[in-house]
Protein backbone atom coordinates (compact mmCIF):
# COMPACT_ATOMS: atom_id res chain seq x y z
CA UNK A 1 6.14 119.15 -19.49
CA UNK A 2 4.59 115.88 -19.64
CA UNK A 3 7.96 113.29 -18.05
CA UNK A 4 7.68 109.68 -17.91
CA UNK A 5 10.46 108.00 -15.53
CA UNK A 6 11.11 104.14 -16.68
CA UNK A 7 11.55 102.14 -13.46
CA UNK A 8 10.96 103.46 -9.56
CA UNK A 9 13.71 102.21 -7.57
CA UNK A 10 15.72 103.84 -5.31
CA UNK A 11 16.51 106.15 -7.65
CA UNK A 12 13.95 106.00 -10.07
CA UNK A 13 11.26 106.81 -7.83
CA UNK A 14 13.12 109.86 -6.07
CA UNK A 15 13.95 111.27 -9.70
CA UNK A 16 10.08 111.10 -10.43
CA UNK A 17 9.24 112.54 -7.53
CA UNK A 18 11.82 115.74 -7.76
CA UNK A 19 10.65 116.23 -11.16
CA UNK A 20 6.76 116.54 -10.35
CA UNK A 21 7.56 118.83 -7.46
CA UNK A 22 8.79 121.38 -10.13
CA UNK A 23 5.34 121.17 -11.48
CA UNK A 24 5.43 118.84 -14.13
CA UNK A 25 2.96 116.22 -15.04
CA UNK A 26 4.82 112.65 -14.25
CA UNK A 27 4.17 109.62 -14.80
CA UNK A 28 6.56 106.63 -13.42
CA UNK A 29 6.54 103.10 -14.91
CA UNK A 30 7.40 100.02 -13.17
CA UNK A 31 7.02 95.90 -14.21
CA UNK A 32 6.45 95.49 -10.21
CA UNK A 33 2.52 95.98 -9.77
CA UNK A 34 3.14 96.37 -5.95
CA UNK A 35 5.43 99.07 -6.33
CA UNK A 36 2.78 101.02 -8.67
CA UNK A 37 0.18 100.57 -6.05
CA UNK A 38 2.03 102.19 -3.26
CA UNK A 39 3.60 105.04 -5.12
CA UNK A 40 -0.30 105.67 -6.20
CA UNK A 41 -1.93 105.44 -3.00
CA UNK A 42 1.04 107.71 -1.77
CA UNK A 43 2.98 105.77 0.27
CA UNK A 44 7.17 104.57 -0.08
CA UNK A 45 7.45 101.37 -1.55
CA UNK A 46 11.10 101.22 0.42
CA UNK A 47 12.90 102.66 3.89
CA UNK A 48 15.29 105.21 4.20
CA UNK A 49 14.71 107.69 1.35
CA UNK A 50 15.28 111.53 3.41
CA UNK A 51 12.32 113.05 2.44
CA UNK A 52 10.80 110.77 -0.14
CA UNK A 53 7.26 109.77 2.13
CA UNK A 54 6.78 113.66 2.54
CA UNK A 55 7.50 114.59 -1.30
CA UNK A 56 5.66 111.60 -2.45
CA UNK A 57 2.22 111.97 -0.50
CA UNK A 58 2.35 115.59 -1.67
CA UNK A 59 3.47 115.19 -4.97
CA UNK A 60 0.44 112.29 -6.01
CA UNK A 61 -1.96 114.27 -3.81
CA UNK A 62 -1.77 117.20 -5.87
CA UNK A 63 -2.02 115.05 -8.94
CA UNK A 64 1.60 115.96 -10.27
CA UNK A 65 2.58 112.23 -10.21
CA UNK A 66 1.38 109.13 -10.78
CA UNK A 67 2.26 105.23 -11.77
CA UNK A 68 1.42 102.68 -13.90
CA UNK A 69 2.66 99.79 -15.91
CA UNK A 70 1.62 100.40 -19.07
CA UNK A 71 4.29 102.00 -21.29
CA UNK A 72 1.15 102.79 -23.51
CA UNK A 73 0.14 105.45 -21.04
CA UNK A 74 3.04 107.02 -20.04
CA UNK A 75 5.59 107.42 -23.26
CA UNK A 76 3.12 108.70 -25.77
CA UNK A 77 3.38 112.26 -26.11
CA UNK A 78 6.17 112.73 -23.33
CA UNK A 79 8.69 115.62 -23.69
CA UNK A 80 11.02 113.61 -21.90
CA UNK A 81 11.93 110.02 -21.19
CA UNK A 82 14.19 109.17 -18.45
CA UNK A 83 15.19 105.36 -17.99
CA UNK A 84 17.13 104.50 -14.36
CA UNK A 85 16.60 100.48 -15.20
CA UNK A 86 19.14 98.44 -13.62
CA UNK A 87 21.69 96.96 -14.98
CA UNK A 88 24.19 94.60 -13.70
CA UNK A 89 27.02 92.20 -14.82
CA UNK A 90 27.19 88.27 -15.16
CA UNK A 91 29.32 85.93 -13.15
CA UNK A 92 32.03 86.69 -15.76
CA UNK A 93 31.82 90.65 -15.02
CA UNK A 94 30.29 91.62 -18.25
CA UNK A 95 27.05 93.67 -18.39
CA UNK A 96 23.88 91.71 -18.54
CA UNK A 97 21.93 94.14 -20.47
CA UNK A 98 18.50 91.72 -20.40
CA UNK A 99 16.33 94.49 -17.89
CA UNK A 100 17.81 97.93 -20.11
CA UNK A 101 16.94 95.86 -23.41
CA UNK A 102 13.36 95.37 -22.30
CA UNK A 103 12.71 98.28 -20.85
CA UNK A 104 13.71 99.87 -24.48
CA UNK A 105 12.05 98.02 -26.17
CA UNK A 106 8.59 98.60 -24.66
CA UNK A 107 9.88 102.19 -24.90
CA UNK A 108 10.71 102.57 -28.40
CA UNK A 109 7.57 100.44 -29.36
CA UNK A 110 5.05 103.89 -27.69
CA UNK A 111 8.16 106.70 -28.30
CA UNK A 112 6.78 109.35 -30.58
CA UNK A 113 8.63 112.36 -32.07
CA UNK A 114 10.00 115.14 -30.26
CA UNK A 115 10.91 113.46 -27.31
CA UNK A 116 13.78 113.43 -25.30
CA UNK A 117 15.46 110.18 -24.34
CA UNK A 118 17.89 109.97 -21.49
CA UNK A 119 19.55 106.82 -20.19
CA UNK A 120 20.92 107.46 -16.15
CA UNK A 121 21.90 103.74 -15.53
CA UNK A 122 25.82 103.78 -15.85
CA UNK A 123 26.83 102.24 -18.52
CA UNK A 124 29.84 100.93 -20.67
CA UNK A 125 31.24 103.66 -22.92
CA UNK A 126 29.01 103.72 -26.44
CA UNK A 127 26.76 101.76 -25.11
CA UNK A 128 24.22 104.95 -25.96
CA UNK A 129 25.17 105.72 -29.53
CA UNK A 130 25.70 101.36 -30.19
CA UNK A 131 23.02 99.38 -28.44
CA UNK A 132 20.03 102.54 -27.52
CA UNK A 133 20.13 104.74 -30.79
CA UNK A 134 19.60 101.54 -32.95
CA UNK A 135 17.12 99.68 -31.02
CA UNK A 136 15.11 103.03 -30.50
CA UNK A 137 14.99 103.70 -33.84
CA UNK A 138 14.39 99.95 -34.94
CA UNK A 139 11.29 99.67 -32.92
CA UNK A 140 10.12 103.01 -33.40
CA UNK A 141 10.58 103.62 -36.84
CA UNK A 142 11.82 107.39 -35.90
CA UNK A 143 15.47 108.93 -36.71
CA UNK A 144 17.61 109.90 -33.54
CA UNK A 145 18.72 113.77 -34.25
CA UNK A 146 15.66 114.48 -36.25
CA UNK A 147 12.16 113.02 -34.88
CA UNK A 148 14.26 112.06 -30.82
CA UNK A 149 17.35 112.92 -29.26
CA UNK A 150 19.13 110.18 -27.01
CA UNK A 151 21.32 111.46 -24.19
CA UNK A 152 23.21 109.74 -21.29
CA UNK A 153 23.05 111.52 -18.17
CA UNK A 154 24.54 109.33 -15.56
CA UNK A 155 22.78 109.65 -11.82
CA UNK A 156 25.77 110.66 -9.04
CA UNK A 157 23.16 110.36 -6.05
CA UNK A 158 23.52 108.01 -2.99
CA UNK A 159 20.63 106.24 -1.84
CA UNK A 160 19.02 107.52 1.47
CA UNK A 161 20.32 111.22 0.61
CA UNK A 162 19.41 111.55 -3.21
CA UNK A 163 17.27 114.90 -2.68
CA UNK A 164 19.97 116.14 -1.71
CA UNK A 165 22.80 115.23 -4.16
CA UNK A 166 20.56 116.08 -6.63
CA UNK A 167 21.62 119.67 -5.38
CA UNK A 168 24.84 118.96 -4.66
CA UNK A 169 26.21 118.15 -7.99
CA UNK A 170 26.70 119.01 -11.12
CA UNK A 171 24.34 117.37 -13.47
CA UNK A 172 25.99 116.10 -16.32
CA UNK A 173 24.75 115.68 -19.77
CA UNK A 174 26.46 114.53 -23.09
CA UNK A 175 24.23 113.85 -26.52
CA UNK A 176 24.60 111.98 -29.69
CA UNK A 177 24.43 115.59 -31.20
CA UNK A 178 24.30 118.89 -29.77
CA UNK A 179 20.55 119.57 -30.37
CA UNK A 180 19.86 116.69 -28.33
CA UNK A 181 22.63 118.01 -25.32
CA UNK A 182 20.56 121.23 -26.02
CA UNK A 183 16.98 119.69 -25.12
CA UNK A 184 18.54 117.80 -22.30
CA UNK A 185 20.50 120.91 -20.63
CA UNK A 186 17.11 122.78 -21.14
CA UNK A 187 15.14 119.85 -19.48
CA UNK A 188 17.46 119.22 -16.68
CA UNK A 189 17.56 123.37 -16.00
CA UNK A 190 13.66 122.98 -15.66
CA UNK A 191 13.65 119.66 -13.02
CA UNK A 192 16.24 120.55 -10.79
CA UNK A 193 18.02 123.22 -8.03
CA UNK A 194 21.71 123.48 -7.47
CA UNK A 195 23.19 124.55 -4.51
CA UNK A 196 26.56 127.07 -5.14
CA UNK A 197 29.41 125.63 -4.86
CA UNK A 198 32.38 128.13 -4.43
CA UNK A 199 34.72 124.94 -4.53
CA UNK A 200 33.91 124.28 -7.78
CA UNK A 201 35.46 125.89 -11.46
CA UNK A 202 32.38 126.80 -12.75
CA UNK A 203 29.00 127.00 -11.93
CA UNK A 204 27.16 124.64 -10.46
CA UNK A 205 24.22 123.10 -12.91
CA UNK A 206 24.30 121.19 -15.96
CA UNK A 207 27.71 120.16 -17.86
CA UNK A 208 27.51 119.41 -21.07
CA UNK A 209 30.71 117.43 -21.64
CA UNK A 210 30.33 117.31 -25.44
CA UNK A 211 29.62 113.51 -26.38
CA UNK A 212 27.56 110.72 -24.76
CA UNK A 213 30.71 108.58 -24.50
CA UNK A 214 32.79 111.46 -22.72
CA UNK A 215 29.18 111.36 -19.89
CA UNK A 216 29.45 107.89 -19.95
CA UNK A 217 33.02 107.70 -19.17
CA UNK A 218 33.15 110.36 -16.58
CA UNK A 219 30.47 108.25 -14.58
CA UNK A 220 32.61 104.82 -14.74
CA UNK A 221 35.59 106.88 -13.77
CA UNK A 222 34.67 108.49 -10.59
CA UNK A 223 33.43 105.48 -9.34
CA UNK A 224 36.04 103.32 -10.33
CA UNK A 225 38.85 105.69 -8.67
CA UNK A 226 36.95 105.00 -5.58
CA UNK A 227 37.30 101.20 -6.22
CA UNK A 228 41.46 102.00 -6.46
CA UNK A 229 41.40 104.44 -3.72
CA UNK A 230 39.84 102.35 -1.11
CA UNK A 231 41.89 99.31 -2.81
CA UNK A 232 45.35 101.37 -2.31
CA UNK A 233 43.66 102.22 1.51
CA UNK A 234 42.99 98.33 2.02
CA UNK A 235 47.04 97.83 1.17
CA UNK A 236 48.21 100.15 3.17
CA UNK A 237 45.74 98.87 6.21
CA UNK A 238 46.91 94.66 5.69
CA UNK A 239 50.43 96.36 5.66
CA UNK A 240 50.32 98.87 8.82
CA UNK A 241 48.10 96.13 10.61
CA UNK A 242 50.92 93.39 10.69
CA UNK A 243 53.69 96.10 11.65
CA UNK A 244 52.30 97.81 14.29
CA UNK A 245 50.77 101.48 12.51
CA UNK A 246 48.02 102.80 13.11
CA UNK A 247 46.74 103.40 9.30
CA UNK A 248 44.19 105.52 10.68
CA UNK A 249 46.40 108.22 12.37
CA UNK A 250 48.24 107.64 8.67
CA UNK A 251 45.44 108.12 6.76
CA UNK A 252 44.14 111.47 8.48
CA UNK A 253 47.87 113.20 8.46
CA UNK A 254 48.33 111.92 4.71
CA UNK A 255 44.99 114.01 4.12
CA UNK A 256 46.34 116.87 5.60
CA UNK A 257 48.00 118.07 2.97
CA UNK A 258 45.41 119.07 -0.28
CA UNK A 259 46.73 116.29 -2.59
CA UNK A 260 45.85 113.15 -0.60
CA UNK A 261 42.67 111.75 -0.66
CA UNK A 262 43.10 108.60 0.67
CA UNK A 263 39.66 106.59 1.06
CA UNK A 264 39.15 104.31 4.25
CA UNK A 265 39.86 100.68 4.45
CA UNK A 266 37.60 97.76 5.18
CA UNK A 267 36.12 94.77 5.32
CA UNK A 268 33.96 94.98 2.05
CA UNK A 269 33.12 97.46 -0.98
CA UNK A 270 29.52 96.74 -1.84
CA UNK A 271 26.34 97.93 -3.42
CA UNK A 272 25.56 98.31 -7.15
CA UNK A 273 28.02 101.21 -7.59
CA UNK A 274 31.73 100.41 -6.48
CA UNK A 275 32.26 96.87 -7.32
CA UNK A 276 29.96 97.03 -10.75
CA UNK A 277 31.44 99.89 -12.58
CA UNK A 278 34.82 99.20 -12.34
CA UNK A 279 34.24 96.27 -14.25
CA UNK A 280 32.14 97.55 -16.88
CA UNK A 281 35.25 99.81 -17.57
CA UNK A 282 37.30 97.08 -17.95
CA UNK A 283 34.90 95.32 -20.06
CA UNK A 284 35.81 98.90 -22.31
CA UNK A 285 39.01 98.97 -21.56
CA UNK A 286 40.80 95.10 -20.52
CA UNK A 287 44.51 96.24 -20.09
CA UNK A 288 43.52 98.52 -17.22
CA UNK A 289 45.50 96.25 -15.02
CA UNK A 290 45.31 99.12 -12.16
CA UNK A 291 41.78 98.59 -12.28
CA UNK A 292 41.79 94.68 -12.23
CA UNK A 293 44.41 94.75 -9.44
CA UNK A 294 42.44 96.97 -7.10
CA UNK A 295 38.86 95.27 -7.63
CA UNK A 296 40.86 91.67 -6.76
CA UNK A 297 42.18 93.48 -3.44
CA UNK A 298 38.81 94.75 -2.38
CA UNK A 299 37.41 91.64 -3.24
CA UNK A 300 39.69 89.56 -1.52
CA UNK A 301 38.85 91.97 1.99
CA UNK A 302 36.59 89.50 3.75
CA UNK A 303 38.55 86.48 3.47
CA UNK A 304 41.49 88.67 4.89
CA UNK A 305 38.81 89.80 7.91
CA UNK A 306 38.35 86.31 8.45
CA UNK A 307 41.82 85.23 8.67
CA UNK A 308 42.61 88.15 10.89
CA UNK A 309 40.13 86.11 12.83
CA UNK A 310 40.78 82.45 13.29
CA UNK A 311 44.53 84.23 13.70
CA UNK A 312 43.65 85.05 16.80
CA UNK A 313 40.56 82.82 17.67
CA UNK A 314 41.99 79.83 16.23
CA UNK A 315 40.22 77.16 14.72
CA UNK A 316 37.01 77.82 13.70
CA UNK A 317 35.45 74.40 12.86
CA UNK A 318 32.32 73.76 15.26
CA UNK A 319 32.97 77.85 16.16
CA UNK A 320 29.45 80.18 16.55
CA UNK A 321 30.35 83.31 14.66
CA UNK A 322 28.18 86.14 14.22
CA UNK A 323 28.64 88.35 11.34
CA UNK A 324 27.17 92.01 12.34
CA UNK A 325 25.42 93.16 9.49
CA UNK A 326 23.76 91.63 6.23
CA UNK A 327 23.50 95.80 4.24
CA UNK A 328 26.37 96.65 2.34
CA UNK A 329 26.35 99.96 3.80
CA UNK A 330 24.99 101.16 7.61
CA UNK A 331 21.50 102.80 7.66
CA UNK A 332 20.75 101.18 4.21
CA UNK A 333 18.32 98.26 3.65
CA UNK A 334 20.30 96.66 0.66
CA UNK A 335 22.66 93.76 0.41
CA UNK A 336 23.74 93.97 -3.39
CA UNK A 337 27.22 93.24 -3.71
CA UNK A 338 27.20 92.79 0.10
CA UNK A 339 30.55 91.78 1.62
CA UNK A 340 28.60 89.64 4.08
CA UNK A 341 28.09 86.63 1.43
CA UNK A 342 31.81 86.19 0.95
CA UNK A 343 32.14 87.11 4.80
CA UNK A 344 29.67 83.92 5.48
CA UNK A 345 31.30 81.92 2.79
CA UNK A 346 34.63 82.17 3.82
CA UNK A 347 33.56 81.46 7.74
CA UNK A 348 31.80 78.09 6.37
CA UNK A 349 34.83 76.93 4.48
CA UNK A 350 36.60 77.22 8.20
CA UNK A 351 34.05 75.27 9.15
CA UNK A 352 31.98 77.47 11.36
CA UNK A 353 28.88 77.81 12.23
CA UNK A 354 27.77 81.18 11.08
CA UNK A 355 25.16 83.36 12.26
CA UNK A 356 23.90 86.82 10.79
CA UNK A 357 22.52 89.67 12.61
CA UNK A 358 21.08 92.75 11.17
CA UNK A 359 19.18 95.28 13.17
CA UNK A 360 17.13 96.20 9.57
CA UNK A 361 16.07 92.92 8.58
CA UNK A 362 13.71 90.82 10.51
CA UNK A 363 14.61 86.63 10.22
CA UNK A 364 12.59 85.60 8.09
CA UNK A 365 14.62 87.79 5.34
CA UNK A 366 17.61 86.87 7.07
CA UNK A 367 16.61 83.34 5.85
CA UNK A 368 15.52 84.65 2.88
CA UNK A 369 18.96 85.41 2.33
CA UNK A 370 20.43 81.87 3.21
CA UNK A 371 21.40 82.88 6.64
CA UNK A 372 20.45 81.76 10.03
CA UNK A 373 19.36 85.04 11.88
CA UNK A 374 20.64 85.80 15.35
CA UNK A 375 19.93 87.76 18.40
CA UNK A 376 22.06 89.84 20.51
CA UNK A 377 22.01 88.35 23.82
CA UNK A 378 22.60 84.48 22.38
CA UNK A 379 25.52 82.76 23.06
CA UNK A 380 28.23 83.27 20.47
CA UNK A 381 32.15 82.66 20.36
CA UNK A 382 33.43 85.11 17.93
CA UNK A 383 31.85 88.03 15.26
CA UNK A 384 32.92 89.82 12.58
CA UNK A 385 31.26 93.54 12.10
CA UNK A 386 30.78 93.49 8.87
CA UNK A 387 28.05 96.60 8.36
CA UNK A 388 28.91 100.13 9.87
CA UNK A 389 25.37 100.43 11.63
CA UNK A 390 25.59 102.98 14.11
CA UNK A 391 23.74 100.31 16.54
CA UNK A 392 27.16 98.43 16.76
CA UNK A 393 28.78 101.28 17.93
CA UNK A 394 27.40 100.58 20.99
CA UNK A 395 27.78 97.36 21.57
CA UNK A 396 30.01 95.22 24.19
CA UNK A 397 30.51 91.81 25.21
CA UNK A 398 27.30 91.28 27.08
CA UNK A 399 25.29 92.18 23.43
CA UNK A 400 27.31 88.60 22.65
CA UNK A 401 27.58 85.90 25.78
CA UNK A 402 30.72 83.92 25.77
CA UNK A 403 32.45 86.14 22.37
CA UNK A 404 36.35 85.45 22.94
CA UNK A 405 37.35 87.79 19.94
CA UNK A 406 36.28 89.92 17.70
CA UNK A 407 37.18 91.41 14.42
CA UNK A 408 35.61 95.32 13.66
CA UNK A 409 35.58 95.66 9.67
CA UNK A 410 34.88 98.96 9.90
CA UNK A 411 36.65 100.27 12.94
CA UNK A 412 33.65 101.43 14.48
CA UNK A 413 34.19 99.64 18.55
CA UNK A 414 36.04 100.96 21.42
CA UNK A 415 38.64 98.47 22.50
CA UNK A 416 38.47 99.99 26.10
CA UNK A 417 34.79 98.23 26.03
CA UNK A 418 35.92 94.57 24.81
CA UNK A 419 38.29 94.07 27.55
CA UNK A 420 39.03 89.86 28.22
CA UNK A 421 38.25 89.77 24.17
CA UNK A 422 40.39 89.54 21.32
CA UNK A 423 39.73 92.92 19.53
CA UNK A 424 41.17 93.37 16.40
CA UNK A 425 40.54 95.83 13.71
CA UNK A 426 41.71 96.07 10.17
CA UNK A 427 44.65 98.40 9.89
CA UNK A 428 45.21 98.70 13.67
CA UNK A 429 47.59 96.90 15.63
CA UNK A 430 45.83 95.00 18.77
CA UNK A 431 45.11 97.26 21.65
CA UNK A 432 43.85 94.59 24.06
CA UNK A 433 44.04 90.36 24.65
């Protein structure tokens, strides 16, 4: 098959490559020129990916993939379209549809008949059959069901493992009709591997869930129960916290049992999954006041964290804290949704002077950011570990002259190590000074 992917990103880019290693001719399409040239001459345009440097060199070596631009080169004649364009909502939480509605455009304008169309950005429900089907056929001039098929088929990978996942789970699939949910199960059959999964009802492979808006849904709803779960965990750690439980110890004997699954607290819920898709569900569904409820508590995390700190610090006007960690998540190179801007905003309005340290990012993208960088080793008063790097596992006092307390966000530090410091982690009571 001839497969154009619409937009190499983190996910984009893996997809592409996955798909030309089943021997399929690819072609990837991205507005950022940069990002074209490196995928062509071979080489990861980002860190981290497992795998992606070794698939990718191979994979454009052997002339199986390739980038460009030009939507004029790669949509034409394509058996299958797959768009991973971002997405992302406004300042008021509702989707900001400006990248999808370009990149759809410039699709429909080259789409010719008998190709297959499938959206993997996660999306509000309908948004397939309301906003793509029309402007597809609009700029087109084709008929969805007869000359193209549209199909959602939401991506469930995380970034730095996505080869992976793609294994791991079910691939799901749901059409505007069922000869387009036929094309895609046949075209995701022919680009991917399962692994077997005895845990699981059925097979392993591609579910066909019967509608677009059924696909669409079940994406927005697995993510958003992990908004409520670690919301419900972050309620249960401010509680156990200021009466003395260890919500840890509570956590793992509440698990024991098969019908707990209760997430893990913290100081922030970031990327572009958990806090985005809970609110494109409620901008579906408004009344889901469970929803609303949980994404205020998770949001609210790192002003708690910060409390918890000039609780036991004191004041923190005039103060040098260090927040550890600028990535949403350890081991990743990404700050969307990042709990260290409301971390470093809440630490300002105490009047501190804030600091941000990030073993991934070098200072001048610190500052690129709007922080000022820092270095272990400089004098600092108090920190706040923000990021779960497994670098701050190991650190102690001396990594921070003069700290007098610190606040772990993610329960990664051993209190035995921070003794003469305030050591205080969410959902434990304090172990030390």
């Amino acid at each position: 098959m001839k497969i154009a992917v619409i937009a190499l990103g983190k996910i984009g880019l893996p997809l592409a490559v996955q798909f030309a290693t089943k021997g399929h001719e690819v072609v990837g399409v991205d507005v950022n020129q940069n990002v074209v040239d490196l995928v062509n001459e071979g080489r990861e345009p980002f860190p981290g990916e497992y795998q992606l440097q070794e698939k990718l060199a191979e994979t454009v070596g052997n002339g199986s993939l390739r980038a460009t631009s030009d939507y004029g080169d790669a949509v034409p004649g394509a058996d299958a379209v797959v768009l991973v364009v971002p997405l992302f909502v406004d300042s008021d939480a509702k989707p900001d549809f400006g990248w999808m509605d370009a990149a759809t455009t410039d699709l429909a304008e080259h789409l010719t008949p008998g190709t297959l169309v499938s959206y993997e950005t996660t999306l509000p429900v309908g948004t397939s059959r309301t906003r793509w089907k029309p402007m597809l056929e609009a700029g087109s001039g084709l008929v969805e069901g007869e000359d193209f098929h549209v199909v959602f088929s939401p991506e469930r990978v995380l970034t730095g493992r996505v080869f992976a996942d793609l294994r791991k789970y079910p691939k799901l699939i749901g059409g505007l009709g069922d000869a387009g949910a036929l094309r895609a199960k046949e075209f995701y059959e022919s680009v991917l591997d399962f692994d077997d999964r005895e845990d699981l009802a059925r097979p392993n492979g591609v579910w066909d869930l019967g509608s677009a808006e059924a696909s669409e849904l079940a994406k927005l709803a697995e993510t958003t129960y992990r908004d409520v779960n670690i919301g419900l965990a972050n309620q249960f750690a401010r509680y156990a916290g200021e009466n003395g439980i260890d919500i840890y110890k509570v956590i793992e004997a509440s698990n024991s049992q098969p019908y707990s699954h209760i997430h893990r607290p913290g100081i922030a819920v970031g990327g572009h999954c958990i806090p985005v898709y809970p609110r494109l569900y409620l901008w579906n569904d408004p009344e889901a006041s469970i929803v609303r409820t949980a994404r205020a508590a998770n949001a609210d995390m790192p002003a708690f964290a910060v409390g918890m700190l000039a609780g036991v610090h004191g004041d923190l006007a005039g103060q040098r804290v260090v927040v550890l960690g600028a990535a949403y998540r350890g081991g990743v190179k990404e700050t969307a949704f990042s709990g260290v801007f409301a971390t470093v905003d809440s630490l300002k309005e105490r009047g501190a002077v804030v600091l941000v340290h990030d073993p991934l990012y070098t200072d001048e993208e610190l500052e690129s950011l709007g922080f000022t960088a820092y270095h272990l080793g400089e004098a600092a008063d108090a920190a706040v570990i923000q990021t779960d790097h497994a670098d701050y596992r190991e650190l102690s006092p001396a990594d921070l002259p003069g700290v007098r307390s610190l606040v772990d966000g993610r329960n990664m530090t051993d209190p035995q190590k921070w003794s003469g410091v305030a050591h205080r982690v969410i959902g434990l009571p304090p172990k030390n000074a």
